[in-house]
Protein backbone atom coordinates (compact mmCIF):
# COMPACT_ATOMS: atom_id res chain seq x y z
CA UNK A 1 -6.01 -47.94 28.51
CA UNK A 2 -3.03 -45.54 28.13
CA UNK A 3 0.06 -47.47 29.12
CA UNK A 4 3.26 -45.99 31.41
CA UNK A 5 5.22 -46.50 27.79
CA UNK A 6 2.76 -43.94 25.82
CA UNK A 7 3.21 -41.59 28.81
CA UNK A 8 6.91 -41.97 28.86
CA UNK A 9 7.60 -41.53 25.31
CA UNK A 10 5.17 -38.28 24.69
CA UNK A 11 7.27 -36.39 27.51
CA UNK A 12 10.95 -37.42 26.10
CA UNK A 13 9.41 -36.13 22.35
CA UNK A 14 7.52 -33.31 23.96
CA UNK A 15 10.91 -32.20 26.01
CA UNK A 16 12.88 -32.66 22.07
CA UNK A 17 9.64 -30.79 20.44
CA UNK A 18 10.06 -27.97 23.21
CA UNK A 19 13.76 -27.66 23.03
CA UNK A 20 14.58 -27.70 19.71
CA UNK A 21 11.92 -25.84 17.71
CA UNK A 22 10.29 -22.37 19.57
CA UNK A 23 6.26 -21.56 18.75
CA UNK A 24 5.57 -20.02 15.73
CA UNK A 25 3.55 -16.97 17.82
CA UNK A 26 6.93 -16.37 19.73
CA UNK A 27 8.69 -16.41 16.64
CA UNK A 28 6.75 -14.03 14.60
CA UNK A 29 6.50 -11.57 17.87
CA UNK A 30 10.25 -11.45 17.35
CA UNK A 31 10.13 -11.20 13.89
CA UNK A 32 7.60 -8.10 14.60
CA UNK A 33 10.02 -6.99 16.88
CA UNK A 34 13.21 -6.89 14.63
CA UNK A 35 10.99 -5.27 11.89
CA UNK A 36 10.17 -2.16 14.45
CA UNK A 37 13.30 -1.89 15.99
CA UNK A 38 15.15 0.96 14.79
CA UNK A 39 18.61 0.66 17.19
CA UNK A 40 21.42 -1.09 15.31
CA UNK A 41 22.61 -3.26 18.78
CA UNK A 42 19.14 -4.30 19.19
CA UNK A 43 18.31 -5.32 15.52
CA UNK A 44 21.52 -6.99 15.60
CA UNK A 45 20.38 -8.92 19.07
CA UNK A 46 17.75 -9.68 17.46
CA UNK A 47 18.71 -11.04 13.96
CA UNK A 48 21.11 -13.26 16.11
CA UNK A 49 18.09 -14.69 18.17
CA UNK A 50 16.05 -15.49 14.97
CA UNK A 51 19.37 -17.16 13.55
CA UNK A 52 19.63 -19.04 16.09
CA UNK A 53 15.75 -20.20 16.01
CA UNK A 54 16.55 -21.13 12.77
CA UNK A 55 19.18 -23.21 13.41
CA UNK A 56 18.57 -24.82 16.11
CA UNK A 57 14.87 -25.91 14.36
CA UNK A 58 17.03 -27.34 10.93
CA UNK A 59 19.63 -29.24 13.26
CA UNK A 60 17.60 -30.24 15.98
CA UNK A 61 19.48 -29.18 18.31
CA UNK A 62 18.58 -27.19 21.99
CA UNK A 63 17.67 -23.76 21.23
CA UNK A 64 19.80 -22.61 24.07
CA UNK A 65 22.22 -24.33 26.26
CA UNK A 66 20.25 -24.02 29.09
CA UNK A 67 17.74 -26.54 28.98
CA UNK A 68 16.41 -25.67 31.93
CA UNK A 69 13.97 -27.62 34.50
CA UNK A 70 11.39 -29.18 32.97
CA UNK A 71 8.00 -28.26 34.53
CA UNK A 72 5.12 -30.77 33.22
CA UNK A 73 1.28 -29.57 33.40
CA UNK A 74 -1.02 -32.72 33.28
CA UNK A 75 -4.74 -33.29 32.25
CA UNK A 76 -6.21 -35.58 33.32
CA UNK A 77 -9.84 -36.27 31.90
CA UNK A 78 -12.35 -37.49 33.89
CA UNK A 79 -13.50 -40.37 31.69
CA UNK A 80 -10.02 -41.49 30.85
CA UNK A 81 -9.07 -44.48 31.75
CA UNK A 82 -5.22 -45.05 32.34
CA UNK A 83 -3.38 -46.19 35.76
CA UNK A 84 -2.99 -42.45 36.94
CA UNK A 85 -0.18 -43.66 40.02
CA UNK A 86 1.93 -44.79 36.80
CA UNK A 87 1.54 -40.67 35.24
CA UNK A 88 4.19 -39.25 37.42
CA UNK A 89 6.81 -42.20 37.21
CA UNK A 90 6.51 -42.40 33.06
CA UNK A 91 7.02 -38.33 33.15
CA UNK A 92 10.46 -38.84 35.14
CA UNK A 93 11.45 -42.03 32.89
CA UNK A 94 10.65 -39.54 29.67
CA UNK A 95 12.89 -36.65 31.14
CA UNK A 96 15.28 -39.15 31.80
CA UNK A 97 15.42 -40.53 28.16
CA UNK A 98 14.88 -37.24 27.10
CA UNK A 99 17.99 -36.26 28.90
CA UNK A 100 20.14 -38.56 27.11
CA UNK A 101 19.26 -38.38 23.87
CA UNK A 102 17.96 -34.87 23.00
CA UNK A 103 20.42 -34.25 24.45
CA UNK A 104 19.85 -32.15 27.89
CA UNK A 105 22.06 -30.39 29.89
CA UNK A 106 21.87 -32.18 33.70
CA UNK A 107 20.73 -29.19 35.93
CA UNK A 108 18.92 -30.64 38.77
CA UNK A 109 20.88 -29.99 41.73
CA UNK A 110 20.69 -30.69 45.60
CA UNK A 111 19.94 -27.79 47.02
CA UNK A 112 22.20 -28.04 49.97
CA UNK A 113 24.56 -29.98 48.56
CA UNK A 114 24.50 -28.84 44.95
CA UNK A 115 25.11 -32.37 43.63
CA UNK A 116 23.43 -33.43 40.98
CA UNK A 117 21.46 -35.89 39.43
CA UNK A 118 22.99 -35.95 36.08
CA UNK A 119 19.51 -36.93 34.44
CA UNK A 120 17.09 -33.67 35.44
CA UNK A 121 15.14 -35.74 38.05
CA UNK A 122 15.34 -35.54 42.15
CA UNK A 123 12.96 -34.64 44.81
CA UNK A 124 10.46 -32.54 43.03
CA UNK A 125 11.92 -32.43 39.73
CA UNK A 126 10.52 -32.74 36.98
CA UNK A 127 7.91 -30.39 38.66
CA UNK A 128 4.16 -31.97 37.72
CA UNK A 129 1.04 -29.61 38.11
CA UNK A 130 -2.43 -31.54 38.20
CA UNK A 131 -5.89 -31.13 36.78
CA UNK A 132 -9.00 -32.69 36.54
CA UNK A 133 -11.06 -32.02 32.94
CA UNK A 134 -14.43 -33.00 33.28
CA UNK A 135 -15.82 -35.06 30.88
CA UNK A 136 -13.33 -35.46 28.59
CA UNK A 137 -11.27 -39.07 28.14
CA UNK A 138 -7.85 -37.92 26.89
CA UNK A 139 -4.67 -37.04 28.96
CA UNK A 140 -2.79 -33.90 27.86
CA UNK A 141 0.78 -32.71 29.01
CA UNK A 142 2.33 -29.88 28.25
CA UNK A 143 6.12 -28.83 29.07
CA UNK A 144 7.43 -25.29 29.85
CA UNK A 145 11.34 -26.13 30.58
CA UNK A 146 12.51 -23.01 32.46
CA UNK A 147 15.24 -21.54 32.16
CA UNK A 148 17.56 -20.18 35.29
CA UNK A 149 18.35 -16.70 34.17
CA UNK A 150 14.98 -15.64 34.25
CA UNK A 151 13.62 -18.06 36.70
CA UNK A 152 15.82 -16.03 38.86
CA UNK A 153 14.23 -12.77 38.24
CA UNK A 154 10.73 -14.05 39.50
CA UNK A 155 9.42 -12.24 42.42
CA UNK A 156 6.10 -12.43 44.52
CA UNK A 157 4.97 -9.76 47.15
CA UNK A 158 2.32 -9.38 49.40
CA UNK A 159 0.58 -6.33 48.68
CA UNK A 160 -1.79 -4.26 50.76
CA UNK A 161 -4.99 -4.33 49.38
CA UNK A 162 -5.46 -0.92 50.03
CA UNK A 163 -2.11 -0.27 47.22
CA UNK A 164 -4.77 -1.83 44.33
CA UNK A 165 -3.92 -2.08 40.47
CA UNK A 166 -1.20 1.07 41.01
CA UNK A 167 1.07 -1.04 43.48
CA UNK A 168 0.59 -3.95 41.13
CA UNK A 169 1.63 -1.95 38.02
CA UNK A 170 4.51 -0.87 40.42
CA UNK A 171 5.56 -3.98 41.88
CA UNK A 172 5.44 -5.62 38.36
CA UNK A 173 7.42 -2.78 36.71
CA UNK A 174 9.78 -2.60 39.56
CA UNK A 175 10.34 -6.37 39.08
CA UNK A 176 10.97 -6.16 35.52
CA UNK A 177 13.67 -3.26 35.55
CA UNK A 178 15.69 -4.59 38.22
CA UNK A 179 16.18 -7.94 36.09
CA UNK A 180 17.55 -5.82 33.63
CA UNK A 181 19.27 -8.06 30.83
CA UNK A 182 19.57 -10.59 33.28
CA UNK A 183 16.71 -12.71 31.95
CA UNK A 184 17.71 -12.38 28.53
CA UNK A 185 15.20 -9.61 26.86
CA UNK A 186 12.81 -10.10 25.13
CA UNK A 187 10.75 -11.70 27.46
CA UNK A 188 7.37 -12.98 28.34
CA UNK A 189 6.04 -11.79 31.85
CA UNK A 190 3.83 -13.70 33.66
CA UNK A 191 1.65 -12.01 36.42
CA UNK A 192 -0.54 -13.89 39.07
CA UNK A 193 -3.02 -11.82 41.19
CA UNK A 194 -4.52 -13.33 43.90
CA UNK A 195 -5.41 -16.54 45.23
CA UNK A 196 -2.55 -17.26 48.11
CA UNK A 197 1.28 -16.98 48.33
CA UNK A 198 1.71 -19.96 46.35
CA UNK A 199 -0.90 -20.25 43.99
CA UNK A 200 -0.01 -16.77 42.50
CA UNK A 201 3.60 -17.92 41.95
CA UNK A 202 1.80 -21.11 40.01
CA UNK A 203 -0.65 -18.90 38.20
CA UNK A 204 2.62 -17.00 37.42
CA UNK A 205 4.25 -19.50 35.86
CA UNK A 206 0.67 -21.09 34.33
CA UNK A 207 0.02 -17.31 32.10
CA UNK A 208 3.66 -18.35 29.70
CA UNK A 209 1.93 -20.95 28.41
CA UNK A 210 -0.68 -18.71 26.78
CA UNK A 211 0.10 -17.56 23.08
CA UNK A 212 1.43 -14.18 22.72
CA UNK A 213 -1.46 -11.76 21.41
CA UNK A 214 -3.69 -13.21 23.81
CA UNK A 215 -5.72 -11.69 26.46
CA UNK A 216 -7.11 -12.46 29.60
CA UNK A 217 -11.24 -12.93 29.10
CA UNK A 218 -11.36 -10.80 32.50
CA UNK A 219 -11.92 -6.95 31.00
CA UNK A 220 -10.00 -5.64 33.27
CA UNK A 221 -6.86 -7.90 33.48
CA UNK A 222 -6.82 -7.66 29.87
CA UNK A 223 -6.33 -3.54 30.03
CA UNK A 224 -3.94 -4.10 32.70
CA UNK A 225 -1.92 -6.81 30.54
CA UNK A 226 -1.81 -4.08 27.65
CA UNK A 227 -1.10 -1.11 29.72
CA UNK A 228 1.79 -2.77 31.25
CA UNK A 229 3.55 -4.22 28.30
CA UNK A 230 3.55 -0.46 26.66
CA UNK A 231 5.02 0.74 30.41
CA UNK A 232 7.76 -2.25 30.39
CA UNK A 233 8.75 -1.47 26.46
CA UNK A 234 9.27 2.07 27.55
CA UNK A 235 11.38 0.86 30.39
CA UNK A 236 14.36 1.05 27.19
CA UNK A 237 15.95 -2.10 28.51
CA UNK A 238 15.55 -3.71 25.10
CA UNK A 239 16.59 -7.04 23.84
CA UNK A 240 19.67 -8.56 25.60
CA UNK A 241 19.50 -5.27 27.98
CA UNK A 242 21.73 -3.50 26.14
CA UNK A 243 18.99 -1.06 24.43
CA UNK A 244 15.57 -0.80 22.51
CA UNK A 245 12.12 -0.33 21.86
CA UNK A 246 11.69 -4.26 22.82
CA UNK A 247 11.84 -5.07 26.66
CA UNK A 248 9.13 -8.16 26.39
CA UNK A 249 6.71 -9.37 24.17
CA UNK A 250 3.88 -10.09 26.15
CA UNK A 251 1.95 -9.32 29.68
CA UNK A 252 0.16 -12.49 30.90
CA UNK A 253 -1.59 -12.11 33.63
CA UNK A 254 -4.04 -14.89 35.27
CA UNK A 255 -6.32 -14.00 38.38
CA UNK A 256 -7.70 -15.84 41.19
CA UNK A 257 -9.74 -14.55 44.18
CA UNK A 258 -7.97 -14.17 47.20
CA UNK A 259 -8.38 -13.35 50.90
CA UNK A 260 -9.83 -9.67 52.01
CA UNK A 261 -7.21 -8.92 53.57
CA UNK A 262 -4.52 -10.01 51.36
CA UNK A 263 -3.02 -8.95 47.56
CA UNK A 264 -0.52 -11.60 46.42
CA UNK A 265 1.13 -10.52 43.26
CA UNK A 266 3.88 -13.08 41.59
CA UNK A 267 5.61 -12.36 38.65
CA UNK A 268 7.19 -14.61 36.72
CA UNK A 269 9.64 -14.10 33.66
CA UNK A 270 10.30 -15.98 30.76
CA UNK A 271 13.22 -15.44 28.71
CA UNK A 272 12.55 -14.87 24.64
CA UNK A 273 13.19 -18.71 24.25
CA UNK A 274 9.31 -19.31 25.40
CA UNK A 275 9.65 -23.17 24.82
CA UNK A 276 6.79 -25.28 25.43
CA UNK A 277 5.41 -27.93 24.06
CA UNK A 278 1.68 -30.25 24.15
CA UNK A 279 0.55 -33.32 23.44
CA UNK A 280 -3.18 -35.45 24.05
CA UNK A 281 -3.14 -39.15 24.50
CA UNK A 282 -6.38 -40.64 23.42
CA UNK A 283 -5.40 -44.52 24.40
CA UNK A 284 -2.86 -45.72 21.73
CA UNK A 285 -3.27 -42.04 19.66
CA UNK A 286 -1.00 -39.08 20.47
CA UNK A 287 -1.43 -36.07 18.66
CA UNK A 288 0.85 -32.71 18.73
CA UNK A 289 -1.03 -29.50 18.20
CA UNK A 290 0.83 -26.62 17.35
CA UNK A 291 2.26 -24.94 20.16
């Protein structure tokens, strides 16, 4: 039986494993991309960013000082036993803790209002996506906190279907250069096609947590994700906006069938801090696989 404790504690370390220490693939993709760049204000953007990776991981401290909203994805296996009504309150005790002591900046806010909650939590926040795994009898979370500058950037349209794969490449490349260096270059993007209004925005948001040199298993997606990165890098926005051969360091794109008449694209952006985090519960067990 995996107790509201367990739960609690694996999100507060998962939000201090996440914020403090970025993926090795997202590191070494900016590694790559400091090694190709050939612009002096990008490789210097970019030597600054590793730095900083650096630093943050020896001190752990937040890699940036926006620790954004944390957004929890939860498996739940199907042979796992565990009092699932408890799941969501031990996730907003962990952000809580997790708030004080990694520390966190507060950023949940009111939306009317703007007050805010001073500990990351409110109506809807932390932000908990569901899943049943069948057969399996562990519970897995994973954390993507996300960031406002890009978060900002994220668009969704509602494409006729008759506009196909060109007005996606357009809608996603139109997306992309009117961020600019707003959501702090390089970044991840994350594309959802199909499904509805709202599920593409999720399946958005779901393609950052894939590693970086990944590809979608759909043939077709996965020439789309490759054709687009090399479009976006030629955009010349580069790392920080201010010039390069760098714009983002990876096309994710996750599909979903959708209505005949409909073509929901959602793109979501991800700055180059790509923190996220995992963790399986097997009853008293947690492990951490590498991110």
């Amino acid at each position: 039986m995996i107790s509201k404790k367990i739960i609690s504690g694996t999100a507060e370390e998962l939000l201090r494993r996440a914020e403090t220490s970025l993926p090795r693939d997202v590191e070494k993709a900016l590694q790559a991309a400091y090694r190709a760049e050939r612009e002096d204000i990008a490789k210097t953007q970019l030597k600054a960013i590793l730095e900083n990776i650096k630093y943050a991981r020896a001190k752990a401290v937040p890699i940036c000082q926006d620790t954004g909203l944390p957004v929890f994805y939860v498996k739940i296996g199907s042979r796992l036993e565990a009092d699932l009504g408890a799941i969501d309150a031990a996730i907003v005790e962990g952000v809580r803790n997790a708030t004080k002591k990694v520390p966190l900046r507060p950023n949940a806010v009111h939306p009317l209002t703007r007050k805010n909650s001073g500990d990351n939590t409110g109506t809807g926040v932390p932000v908990i996506e569901v899943e049943l795994l069948q057969d399996a009898d562990y519970l897995e979370l994973t954390v993507l906190p996300k960031g406002a500058g890009s978060e900002n950037m994220s668009s969704l349209r509602m494409l006729n279907p008759s506009e196909g794969i060109g007005g996606v490449k357009r809608f996603v490349l139109e997306t992309v250069a009117s961020a600019g260096g707003n959501s702090c270059p390089p970044t991840i993007i994350g594309v959802g096609i199909g499904g509805t209004a709202d599920s593409a925005m999720s399946l958005s948001k779901k393609a950052l947590l894939r590693r970086i040199g990944s590809r979608n298993a759909d043939r077709g997606a996965a020439a789309l994700e490759k054709g687009l990165l090399c479009d976006i890098n030629g955009l010349g926005i580069g790392p920080m906006g201010l010039g390069g051969k760098t714009t983002a360091l990876a096309v994710h794109i996750e599909l979903a069938y959708c209505h005949t008449a409909s073509l929901p694209v959602a793109v979501s952006m991800q700055c180059w801090a790509n923190r996220r985090a995992t963790a399986r519960i097997y009853g008293n067990r947690v492990e951490f696989p590498e991110p």
